[in-house]
Protein backbone atom coordinates (compact mmCIF):
# COMPACT_ATOMS: atom_id res chain seq x y z
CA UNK A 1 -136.64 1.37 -294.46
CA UNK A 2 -138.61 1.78 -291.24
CA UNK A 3 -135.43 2.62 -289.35
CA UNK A 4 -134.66 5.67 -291.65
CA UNK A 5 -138.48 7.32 -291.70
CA UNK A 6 -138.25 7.44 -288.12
CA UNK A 7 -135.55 9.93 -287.85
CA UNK A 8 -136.51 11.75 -290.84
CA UNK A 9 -140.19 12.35 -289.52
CA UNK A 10 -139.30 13.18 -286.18
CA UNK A 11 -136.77 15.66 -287.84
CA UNK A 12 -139.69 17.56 -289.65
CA UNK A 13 -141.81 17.56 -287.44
CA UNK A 14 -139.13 19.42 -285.04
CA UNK A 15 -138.54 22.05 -287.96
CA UNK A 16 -142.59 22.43 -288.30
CA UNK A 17 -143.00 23.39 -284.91
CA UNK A 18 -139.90 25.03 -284.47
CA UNK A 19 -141.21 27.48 -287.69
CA UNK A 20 -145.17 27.48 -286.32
CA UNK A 21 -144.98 30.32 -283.84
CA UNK A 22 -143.48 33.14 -285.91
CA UNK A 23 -147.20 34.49 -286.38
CA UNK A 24 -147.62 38.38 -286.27
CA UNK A 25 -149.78 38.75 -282.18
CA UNK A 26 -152.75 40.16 -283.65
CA UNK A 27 -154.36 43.09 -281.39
CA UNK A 28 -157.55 41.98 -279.27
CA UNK A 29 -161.16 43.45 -279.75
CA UNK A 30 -161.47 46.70 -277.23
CA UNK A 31 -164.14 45.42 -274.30
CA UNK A 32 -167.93 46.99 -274.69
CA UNK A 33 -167.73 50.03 -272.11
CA UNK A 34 -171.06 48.09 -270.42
CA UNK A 35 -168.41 45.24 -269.56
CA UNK A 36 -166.57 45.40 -265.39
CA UNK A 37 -163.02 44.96 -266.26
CA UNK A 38 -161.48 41.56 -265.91
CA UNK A 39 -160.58 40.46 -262.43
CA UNK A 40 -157.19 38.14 -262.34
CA UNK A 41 -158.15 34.69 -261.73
CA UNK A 42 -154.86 33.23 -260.50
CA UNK A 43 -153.11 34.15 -257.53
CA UNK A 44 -150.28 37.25 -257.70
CA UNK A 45 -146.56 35.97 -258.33
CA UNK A 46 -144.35 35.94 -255.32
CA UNK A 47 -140.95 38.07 -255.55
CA UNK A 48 -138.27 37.01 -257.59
CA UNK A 49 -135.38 35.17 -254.96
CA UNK A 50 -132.60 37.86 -253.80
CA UNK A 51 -128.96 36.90 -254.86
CA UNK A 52 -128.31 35.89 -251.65
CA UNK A 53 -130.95 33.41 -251.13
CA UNK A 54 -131.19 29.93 -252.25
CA UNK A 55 -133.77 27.82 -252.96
CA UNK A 56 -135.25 24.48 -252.85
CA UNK A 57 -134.45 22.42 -255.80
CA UNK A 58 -137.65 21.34 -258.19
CA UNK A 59 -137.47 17.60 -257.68
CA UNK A 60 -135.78 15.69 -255.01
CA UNK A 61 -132.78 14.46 -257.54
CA UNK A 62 -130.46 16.98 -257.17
CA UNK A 63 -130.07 19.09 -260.20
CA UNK A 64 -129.43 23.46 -261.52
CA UNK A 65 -133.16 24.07 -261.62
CA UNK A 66 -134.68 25.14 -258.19
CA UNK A 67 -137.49 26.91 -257.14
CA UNK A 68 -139.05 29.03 -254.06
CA UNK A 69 -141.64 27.58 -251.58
CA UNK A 70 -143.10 29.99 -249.82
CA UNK A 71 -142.87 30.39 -245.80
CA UNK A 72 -145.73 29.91 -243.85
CA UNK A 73 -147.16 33.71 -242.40
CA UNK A 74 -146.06 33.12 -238.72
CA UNK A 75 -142.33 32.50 -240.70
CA UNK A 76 -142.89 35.46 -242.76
CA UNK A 77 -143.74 37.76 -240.50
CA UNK A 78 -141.84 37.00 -237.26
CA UNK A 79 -138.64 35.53 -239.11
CA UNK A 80 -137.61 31.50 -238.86
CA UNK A 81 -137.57 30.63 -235.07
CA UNK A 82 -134.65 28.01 -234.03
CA UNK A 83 -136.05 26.72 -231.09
CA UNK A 84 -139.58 26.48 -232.73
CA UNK A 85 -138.84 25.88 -236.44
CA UNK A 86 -135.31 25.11 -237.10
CA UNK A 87 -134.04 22.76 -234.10
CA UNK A 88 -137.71 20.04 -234.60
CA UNK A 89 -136.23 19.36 -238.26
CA UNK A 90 -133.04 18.84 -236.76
CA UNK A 91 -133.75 16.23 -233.98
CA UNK A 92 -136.13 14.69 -236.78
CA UNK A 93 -133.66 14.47 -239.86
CA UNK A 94 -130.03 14.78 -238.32
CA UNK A 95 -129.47 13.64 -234.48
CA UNK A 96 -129.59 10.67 -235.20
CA UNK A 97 -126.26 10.82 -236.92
CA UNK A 98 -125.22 14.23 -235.77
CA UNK A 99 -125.98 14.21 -232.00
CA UNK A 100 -126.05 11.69 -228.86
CA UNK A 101 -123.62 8.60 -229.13
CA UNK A 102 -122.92 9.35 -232.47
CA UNK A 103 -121.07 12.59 -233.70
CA UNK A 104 -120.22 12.16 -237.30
CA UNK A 105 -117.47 14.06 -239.26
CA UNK A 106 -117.20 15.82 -235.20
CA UNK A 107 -120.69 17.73 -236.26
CA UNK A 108 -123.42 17.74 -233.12
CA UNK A 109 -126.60 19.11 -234.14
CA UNK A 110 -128.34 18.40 -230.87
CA UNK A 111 -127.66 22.46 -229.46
CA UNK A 112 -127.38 25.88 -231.25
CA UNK A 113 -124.21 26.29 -229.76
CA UNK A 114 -122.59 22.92 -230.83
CA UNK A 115 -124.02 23.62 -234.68
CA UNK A 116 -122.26 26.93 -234.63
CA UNK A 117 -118.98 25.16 -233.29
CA UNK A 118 -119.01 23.18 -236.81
CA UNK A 119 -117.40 20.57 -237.14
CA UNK A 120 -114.40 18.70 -238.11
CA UNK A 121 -114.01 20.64 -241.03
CA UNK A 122 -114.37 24.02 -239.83
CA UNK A 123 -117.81 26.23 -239.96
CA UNK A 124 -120.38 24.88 -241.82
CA UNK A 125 -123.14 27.68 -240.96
CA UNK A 126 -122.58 31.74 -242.74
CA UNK A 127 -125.29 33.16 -240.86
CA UNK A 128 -127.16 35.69 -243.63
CA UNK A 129 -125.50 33.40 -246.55
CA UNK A 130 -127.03 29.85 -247.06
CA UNK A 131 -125.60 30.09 -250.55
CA UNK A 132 -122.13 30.03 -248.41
CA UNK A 133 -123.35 27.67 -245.67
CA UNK A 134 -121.64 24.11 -246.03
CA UNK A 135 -124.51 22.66 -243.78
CA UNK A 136 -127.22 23.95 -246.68
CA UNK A 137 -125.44 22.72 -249.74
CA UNK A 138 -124.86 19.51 -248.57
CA UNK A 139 -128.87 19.53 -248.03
CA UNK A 140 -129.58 21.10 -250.94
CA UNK A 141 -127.28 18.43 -253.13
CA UNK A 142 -128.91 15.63 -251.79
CA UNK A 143 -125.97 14.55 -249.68
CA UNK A 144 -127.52 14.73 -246.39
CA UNK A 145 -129.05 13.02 -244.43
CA UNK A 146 -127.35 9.77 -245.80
CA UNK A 147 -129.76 7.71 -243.90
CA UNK A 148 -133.51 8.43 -243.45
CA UNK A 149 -135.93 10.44 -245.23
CA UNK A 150 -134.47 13.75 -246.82
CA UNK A 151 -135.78 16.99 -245.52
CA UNK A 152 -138.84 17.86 -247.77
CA UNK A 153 -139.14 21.12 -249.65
CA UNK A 154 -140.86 23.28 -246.55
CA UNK A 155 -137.95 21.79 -244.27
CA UNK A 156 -135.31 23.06 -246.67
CA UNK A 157 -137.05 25.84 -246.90
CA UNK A 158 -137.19 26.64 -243.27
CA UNK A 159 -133.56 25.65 -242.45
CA UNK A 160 -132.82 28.08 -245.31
CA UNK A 161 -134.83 31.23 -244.54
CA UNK A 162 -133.40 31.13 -241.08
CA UNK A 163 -130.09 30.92 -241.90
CA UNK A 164 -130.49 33.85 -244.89
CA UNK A 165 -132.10 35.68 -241.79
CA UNK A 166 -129.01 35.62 -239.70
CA UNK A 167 -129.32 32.33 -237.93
CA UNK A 168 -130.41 34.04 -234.69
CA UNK A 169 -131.07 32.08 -231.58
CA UNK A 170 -134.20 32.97 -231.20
């Protein structure tokens, strides 16, 4: 008998609150004219992501929801560096797989030039497109690195803001 009111409760009690909010808003109280006007407490919402630009997934599993971190100022208002931003997260994260002795899958990550000659199978960076940029998604899935510690969220971040910004040399 237990094994049937189980089911049964937690079915009403997901119709209950499934019927709770359907309450008519009711219209607040108009402020004393004495009172300042409320100041917003939390921070302003950063712009909604472009079409073009991905983001960095909510959790490290890999899964459809994702969200925005935001770039640090310098990033913001200079654009993603290579040589200063970009190229540290690769010698930390990829080289050792991807540059020196070892070139896996033909894909050297150690230059700017030898990232932009791909690799084995073709291009993997579409400078202004990370949505398009094999070298993202398989960052962005979870599938690289293989060994090591993944990128974390600012990383990804970074490695995708400069390549949505044209991955310049710079």
């Amino acid at each position: 008998m237990k094994r049937t009111l189980l089911p049964v409760f937690v079915t009403i009690t997901i119709m209950l609150s499934a019927c709770g909010g359907s309450a008519a808003p009711t219209q607040p109280e108009p402020a004393a004219a004495t009172e300042p006007p409320a100041q917003p407490t939390a921070a302003p919402a950063t712009e909604a992501p472009t079409q073009t630009e991905t983001t960095v997934p909510a959790t490290e599993a890999p899964t459809q929801t994702a969200t925005t971190v935001p770039a640090t100022e310098a990033q913001t208002a200079s654009g993603v560096s290579y040589a200063n931003d970009v190229l540290p997260i690769l010698e930390a994260k990829c080289v050792k797989c991807h540059g020196g002795e070892r070139v896996r899958e033909g894909l050297d990550l150690r230059t700017y030039d030898s990232l932009f000659a791909g690799s084995d199978n073709g291009p993997v960076i579409t400078a202004g497109d990370a949505n398009d940029s094999l070298f993202v998604q398989l960052i962005v899935e979870g599938e690289m690195p293989t060994r090591g510690a993944p990128l974390t969220p600012e990383e990804l971040q970074i490695i995708i803001d400069w390549v949505n910004q044209g991955a310049l040399n710079n």
